[in-house]
Protein backbone atom coordinates (compact mmCIF):
# COMPACT_ATOMS: atom_id res chain seq x y z
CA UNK A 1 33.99 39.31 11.28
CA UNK A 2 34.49 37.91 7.98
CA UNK A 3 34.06 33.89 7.93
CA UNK A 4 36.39 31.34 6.17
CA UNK A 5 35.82 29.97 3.33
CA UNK A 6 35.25 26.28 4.98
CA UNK A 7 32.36 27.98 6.93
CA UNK A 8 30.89 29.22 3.90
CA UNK A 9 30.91 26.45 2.49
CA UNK A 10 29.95 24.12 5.58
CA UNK A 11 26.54 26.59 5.65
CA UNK A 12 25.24 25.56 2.56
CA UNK A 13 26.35 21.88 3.78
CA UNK A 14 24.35 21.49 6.43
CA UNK A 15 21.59 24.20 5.81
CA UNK A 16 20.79 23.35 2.00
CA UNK A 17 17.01 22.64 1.60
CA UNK A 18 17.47 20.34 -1.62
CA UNK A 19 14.65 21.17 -3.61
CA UNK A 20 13.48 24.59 -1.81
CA UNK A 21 9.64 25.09 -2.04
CA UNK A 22 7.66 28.20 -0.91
CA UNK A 23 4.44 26.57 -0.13
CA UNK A 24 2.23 29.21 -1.48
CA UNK A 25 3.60 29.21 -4.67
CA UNK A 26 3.35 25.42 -4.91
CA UNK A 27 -0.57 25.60 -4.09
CA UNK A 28 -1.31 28.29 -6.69
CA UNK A 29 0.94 26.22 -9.46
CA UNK A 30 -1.33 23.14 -8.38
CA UNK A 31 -4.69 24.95 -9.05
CA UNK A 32 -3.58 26.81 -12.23
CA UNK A 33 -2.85 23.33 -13.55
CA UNK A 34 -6.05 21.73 -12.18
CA UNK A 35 -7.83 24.07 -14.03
CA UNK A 36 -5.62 23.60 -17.30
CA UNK A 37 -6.57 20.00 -16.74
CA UNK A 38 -10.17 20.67 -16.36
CA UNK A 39 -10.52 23.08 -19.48
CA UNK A 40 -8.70 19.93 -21.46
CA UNK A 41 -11.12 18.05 -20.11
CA UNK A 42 -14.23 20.52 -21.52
CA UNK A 43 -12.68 20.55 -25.03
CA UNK A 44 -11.83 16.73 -25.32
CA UNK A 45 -15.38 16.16 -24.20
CA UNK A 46 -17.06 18.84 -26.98
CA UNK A 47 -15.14 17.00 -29.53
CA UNK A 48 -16.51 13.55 -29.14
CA UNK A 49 -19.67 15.20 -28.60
CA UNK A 50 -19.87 17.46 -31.28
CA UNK A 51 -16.74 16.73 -33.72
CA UNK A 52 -13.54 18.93 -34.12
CA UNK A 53 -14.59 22.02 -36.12
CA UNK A 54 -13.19 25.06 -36.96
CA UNK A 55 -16.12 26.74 -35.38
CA UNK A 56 -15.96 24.64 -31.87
CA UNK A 57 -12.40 26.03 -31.60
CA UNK A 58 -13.16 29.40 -32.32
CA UNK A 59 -15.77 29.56 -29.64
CA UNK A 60 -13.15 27.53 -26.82
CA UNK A 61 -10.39 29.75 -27.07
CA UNK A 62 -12.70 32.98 -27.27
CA UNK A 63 -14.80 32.03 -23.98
CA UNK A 64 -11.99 30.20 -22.05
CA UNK A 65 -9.51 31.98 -20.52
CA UNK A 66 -7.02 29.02 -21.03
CA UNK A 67 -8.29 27.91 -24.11
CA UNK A 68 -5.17 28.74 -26.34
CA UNK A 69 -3.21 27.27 -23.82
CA UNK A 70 -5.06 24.35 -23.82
CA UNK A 71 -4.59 24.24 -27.72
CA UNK A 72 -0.36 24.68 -27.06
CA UNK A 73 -0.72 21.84 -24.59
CA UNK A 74 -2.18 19.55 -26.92
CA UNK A 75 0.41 19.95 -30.03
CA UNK A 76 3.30 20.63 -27.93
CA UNK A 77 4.07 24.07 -28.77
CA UNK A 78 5.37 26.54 -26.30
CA UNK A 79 4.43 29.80 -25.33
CA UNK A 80 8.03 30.96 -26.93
CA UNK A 81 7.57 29.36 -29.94
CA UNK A 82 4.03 30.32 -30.25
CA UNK A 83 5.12 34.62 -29.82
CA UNK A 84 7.53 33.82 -32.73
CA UNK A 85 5.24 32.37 -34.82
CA UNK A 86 3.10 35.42 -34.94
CA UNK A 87 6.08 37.41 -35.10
CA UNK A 88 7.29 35.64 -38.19
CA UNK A 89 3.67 35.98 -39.80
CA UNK A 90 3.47 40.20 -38.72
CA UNK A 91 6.88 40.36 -40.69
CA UNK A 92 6.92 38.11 -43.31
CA UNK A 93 4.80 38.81 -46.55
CA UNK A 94 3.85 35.76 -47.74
CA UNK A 95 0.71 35.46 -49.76
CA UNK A 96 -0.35 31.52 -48.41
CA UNK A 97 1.01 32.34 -44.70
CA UNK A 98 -0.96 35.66 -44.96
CA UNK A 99 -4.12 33.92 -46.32
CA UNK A 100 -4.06 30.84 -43.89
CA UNK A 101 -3.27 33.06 -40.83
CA UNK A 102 -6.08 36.45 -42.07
CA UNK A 103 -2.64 38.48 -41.39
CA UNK A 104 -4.09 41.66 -43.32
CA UNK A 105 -7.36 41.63 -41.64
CA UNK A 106 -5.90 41.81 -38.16
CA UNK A 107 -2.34 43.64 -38.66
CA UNK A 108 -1.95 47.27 -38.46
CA UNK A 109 0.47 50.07 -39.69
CA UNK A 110 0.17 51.19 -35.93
CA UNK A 111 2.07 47.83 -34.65
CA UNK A 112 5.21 49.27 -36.10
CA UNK A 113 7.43 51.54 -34.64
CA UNK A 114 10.77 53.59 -36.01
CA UNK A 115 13.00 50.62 -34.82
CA UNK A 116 10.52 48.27 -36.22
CA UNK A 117 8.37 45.73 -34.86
CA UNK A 118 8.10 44.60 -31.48
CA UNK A 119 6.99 41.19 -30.35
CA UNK A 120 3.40 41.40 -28.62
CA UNK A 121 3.57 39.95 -24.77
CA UNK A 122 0.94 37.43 -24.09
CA UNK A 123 -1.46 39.88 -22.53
CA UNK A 124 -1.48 41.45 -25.77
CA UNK A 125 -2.21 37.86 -27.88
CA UNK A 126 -4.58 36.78 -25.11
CA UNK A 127 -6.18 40.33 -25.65
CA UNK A 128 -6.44 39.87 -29.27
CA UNK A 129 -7.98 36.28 -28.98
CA UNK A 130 -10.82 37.49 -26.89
CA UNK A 131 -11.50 40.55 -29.30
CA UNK A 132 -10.60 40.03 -33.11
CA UNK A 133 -12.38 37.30 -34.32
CA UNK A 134 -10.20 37.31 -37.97
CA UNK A 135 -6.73 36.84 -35.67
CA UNK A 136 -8.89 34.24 -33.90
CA UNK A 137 -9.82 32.04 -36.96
CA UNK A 138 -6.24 32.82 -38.36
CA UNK A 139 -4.67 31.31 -35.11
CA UNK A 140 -7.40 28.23 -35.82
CA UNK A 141 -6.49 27.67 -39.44
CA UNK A 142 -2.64 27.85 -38.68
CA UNK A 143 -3.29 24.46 -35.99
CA UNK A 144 -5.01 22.49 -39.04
CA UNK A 145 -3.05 23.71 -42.08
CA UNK A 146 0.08 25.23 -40.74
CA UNK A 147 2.39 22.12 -41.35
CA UNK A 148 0.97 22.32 -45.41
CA UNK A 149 2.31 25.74 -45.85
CA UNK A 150 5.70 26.31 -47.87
CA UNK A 151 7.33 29.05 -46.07
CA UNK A 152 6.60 27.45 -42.70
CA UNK A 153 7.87 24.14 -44.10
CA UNK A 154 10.82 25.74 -45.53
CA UNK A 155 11.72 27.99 -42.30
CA UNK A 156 10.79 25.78 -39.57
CA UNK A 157 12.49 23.23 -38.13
CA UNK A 158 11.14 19.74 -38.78
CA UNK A 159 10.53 18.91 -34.87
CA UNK A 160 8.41 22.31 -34.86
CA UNK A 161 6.87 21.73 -38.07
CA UNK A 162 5.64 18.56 -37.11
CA UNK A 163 3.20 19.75 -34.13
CA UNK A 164 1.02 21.73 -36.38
CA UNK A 165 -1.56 19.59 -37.45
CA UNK A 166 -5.42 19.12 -36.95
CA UNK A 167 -4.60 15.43 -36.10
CA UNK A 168 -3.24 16.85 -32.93
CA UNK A 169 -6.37 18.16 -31.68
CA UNK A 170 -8.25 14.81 -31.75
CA UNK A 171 -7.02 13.78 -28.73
CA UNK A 172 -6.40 10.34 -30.18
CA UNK A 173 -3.79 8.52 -28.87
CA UNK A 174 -1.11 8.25 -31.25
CA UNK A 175 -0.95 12.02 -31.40
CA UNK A 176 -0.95 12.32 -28.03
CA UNK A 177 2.17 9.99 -27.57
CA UNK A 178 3.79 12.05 -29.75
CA UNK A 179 3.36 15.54 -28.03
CA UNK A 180 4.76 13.33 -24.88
CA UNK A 181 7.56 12.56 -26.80
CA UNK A 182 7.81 15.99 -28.01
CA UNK A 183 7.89 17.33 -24.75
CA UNK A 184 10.05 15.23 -23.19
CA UNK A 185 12.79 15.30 -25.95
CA UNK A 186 12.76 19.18 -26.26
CA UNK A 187 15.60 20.28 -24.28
CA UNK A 188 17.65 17.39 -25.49
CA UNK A 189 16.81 18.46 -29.69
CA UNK A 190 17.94 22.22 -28.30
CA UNK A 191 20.93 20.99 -26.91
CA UNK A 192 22.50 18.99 -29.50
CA UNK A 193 25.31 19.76 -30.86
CA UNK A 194 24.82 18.57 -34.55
CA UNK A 195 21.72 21.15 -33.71
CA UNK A 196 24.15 24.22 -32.82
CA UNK A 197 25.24 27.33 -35.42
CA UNK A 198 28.77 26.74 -34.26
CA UNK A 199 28.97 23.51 -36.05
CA UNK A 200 27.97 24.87 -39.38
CA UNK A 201 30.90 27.02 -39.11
CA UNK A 202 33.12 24.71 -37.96
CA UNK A 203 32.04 22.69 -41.19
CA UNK A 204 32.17 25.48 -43.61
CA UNK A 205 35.87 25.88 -42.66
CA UNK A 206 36.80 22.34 -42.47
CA UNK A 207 35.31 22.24 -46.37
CA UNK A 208 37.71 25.35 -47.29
CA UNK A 209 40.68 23.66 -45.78
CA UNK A 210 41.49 26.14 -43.09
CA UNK A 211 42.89 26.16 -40.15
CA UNK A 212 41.58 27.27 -37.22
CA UNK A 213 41.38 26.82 -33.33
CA UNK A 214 37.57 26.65 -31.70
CA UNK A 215 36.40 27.82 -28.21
CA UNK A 216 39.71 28.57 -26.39
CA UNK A 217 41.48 31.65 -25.13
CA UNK A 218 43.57 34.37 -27.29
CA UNK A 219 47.00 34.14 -26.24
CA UNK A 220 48.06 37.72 -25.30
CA UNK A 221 44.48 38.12 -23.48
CA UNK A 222 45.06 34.86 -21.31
CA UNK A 223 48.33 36.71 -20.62
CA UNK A 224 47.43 40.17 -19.95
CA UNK A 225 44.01 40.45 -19.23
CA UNK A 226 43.32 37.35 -17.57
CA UNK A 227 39.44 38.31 -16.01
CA UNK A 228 38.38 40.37 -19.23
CA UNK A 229 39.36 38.19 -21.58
CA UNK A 230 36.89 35.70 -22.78
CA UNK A 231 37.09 31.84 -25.12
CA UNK A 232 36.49 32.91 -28.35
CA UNK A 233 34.29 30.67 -30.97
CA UNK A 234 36.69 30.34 -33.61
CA UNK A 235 40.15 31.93 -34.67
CA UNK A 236 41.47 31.61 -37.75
CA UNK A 237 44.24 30.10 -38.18
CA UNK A 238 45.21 29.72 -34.51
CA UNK A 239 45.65 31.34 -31.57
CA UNK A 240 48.84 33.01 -31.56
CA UNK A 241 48.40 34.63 -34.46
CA UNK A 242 45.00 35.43 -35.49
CA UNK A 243 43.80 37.01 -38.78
CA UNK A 244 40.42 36.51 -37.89
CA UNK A 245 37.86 36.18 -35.27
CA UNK A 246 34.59 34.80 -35.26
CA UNK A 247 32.00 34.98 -32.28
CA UNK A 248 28.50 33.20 -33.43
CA UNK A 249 25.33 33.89 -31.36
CA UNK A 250 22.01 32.07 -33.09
CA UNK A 251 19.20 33.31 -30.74
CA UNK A 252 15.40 31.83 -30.77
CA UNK A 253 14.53 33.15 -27.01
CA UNK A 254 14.40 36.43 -26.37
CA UNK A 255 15.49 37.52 -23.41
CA UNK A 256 17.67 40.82 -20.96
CA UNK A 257 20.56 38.35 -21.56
CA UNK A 258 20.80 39.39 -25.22
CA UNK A 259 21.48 43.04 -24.28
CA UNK A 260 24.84 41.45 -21.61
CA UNK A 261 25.69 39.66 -25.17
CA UNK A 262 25.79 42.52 -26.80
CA UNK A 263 28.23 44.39 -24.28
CA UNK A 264 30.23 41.50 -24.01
CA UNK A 265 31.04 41.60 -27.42
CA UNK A 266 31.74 45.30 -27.49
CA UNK A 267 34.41 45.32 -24.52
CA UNK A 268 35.98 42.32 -26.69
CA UNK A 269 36.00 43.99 -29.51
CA UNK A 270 37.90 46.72 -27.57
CA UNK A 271 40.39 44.60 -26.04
CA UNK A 272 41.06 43.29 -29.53
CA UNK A 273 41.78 46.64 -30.97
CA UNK A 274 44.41 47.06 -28.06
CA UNK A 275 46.00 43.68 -28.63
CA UNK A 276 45.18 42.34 -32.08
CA UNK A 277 44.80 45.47 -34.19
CA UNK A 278 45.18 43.51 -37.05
CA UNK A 279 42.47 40.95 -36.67
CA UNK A 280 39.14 41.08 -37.93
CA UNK A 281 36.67 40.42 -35.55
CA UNK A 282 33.17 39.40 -37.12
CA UNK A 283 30.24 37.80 -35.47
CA UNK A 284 27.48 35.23 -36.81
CA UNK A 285 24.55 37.01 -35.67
CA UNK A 286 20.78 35.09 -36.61
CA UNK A 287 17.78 33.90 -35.15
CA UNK A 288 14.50 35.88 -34.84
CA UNK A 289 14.84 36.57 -31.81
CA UNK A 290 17.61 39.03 -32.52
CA UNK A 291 14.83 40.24 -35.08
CA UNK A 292 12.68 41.87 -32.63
CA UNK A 293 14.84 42.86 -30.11
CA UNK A 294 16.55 45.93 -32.20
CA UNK A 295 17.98 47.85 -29.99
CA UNK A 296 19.95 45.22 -28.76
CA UNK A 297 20.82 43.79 -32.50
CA UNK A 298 21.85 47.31 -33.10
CA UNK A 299 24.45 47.50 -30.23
CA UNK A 300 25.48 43.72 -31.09
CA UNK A 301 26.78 44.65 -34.53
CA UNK A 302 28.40 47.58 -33.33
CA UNK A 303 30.71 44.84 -31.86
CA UNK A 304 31.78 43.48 -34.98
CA UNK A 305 33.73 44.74 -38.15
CA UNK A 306 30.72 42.42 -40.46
CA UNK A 307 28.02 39.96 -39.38
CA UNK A 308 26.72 37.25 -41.23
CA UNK A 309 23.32 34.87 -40.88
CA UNK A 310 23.27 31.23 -41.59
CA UNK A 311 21.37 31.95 -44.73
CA UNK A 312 22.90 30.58 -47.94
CA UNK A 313 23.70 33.98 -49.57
CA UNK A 314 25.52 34.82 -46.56
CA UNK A 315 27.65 31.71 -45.90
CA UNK A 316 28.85 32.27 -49.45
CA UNK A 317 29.54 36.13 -48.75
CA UNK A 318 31.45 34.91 -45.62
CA UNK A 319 33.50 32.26 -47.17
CA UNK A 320 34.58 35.24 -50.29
CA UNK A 321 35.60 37.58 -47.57
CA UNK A 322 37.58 34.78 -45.10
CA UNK A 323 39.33 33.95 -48.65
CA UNK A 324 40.02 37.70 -49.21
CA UNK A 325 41.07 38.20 -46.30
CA UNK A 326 43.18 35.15 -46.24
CA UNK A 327 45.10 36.07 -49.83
């Protein structure tokens, strides 16, 4: 017998656990971080013993299975932004990045693939930590000089840019107050809108002087196709009568939901061709994380008539076009 709504609803009233916890987990969490804790504990005690060198760290993170972690702990990097880092150095040629990080004595023609590179998993870092000293003492230079080098400083953001450092790894307090900080203010610095690609859009067209509705519903799709219809990021100049259509998706995280992006924006593009045959329907489309995931870059574009990045020779390329368009 199918229940009411009410009962549904009075289940997860009176049955909700709050915060559920599966007790196993919850003691296997506690003793992976104990022993986080204790290898912190090993390295901040070899460098007052000892002194931070290059050398120390190259023997920690070889010998201890949490060593690099360790290392990510202390500055405040994350795993994610940690696989993109070495991602950006396999597939950017840059002579100082490449010296600092040993990049030719530890990348391969093999790594690459017809579609083109692939981002290595953390089995396959951890692997090549324990075994390749060069991508070892590349890893260690990029924690002491990785905030002095150009392209880094000129392609990361500031709050990233500003965990690299040897100072970091002294485990003096300052530096740890601001990893803390760091840490804590993360999701917030994501989140913000001044932060978001959307707004330098929205600014770029406010500049031009044109008109244009953001983040609500086409009218004929509201009307007709009410549960495949989706809010749009920007329409130029309004709703009712669109000449163009912009969806923006800035990615840093890879992830399956990129691929459900991508046919999103196909079956919009088709209800579009039904209903607005006249519209142009482009998409923003930047972030490296779109960069290594091809297959599913390949299938977002397909959605649009152009893409753009955020990069200065394509803002300009997308303002001529709107304007050509627009004339």
């Amino acid at each position: 017998m199918r229940r009411t709504t009410d009962e549904k609803v009075n289940t997860v009233i009176k049955h909700n656990t709050f915060w559920y916890k599966n007790n196993t987990f919850e003691e296997n969490n506690e003793a992976h971080i104990t022993a986080l804790k204790e290898t912190m504990l090993v390295l901040k005690n070899q460098v007052q013993n000892e002194g931070l060198t290059k050398d120390l760290l190259d023997t920690f993170i070889a010998e201890k299975e949490n060593g690099l972690k360790v290392l990510l702990a202390l500055t405040g990097i994350s795993k994610e932004q940690f696989k993109r880092l070495i991602t950006f150095i396999r597939v950017v040629d840059d002579e100082e990045l490449s010296r600092v990080s040993c990049r030719d004595m530890w990348i391969g023609e093999a790594e690459l693939d017809e579609t083109g590179i692939t981002e290595w998993q953390d089995a396959t870092i951890l692997k090549k930590i324990q075994t390749c000293a060069d991508f070892r003492r590349g890893v260690i230079n990029l924690f002491y000089e990785g905030s002095t080098i150009p392209i880094l400083a000129k392609t990361l953001p500031l709050f990233e840019l500003k965990k690299m450092g040897v100072s970091k790894l002294t485990f003096g307090f300052e530096t740890m107050i601001d990893t803390l900080v760091r840490y804590k203010e993360k999701g917030s610095y994501s989140g913000m809108k001044q932060n978001n690609a959307e707004v330098i859009i929205g600014n770029l067209l406010d500049e031009m002087e044109i008109n244009f509705d953001q983040d609500v519903d086409l009218e004929k799709l509201k009307e007709l196709t009410p549960n495949e219809k989706r809010t749009m990021d920007f329409i130029i100049p309004n709703r009712k009568e669109p000449q163009v259509i912009i969806e923006s998706s800035y990615s840093k995280t890879t992830s399956s939901a990129q691929g459900d992006k991508a046919k999103t924006e196909i079956a919009i593009r088709n209800l579009l061709a039904d209903h607005y045959p006249n519209a142009h329907f482009w998409g923003f489309v930047d972030g490296i994380s779109w960069y290594v995931r091809k297959e599913d870059l390949r299938r977002m574009t397909e959605a649009f008539e152009d893409v753009f990045t955020l990069e200065e020779s394509e803002l300009l390329r997308f303002q001529e076009s709107l304007i050509a368009v627009l004339k």
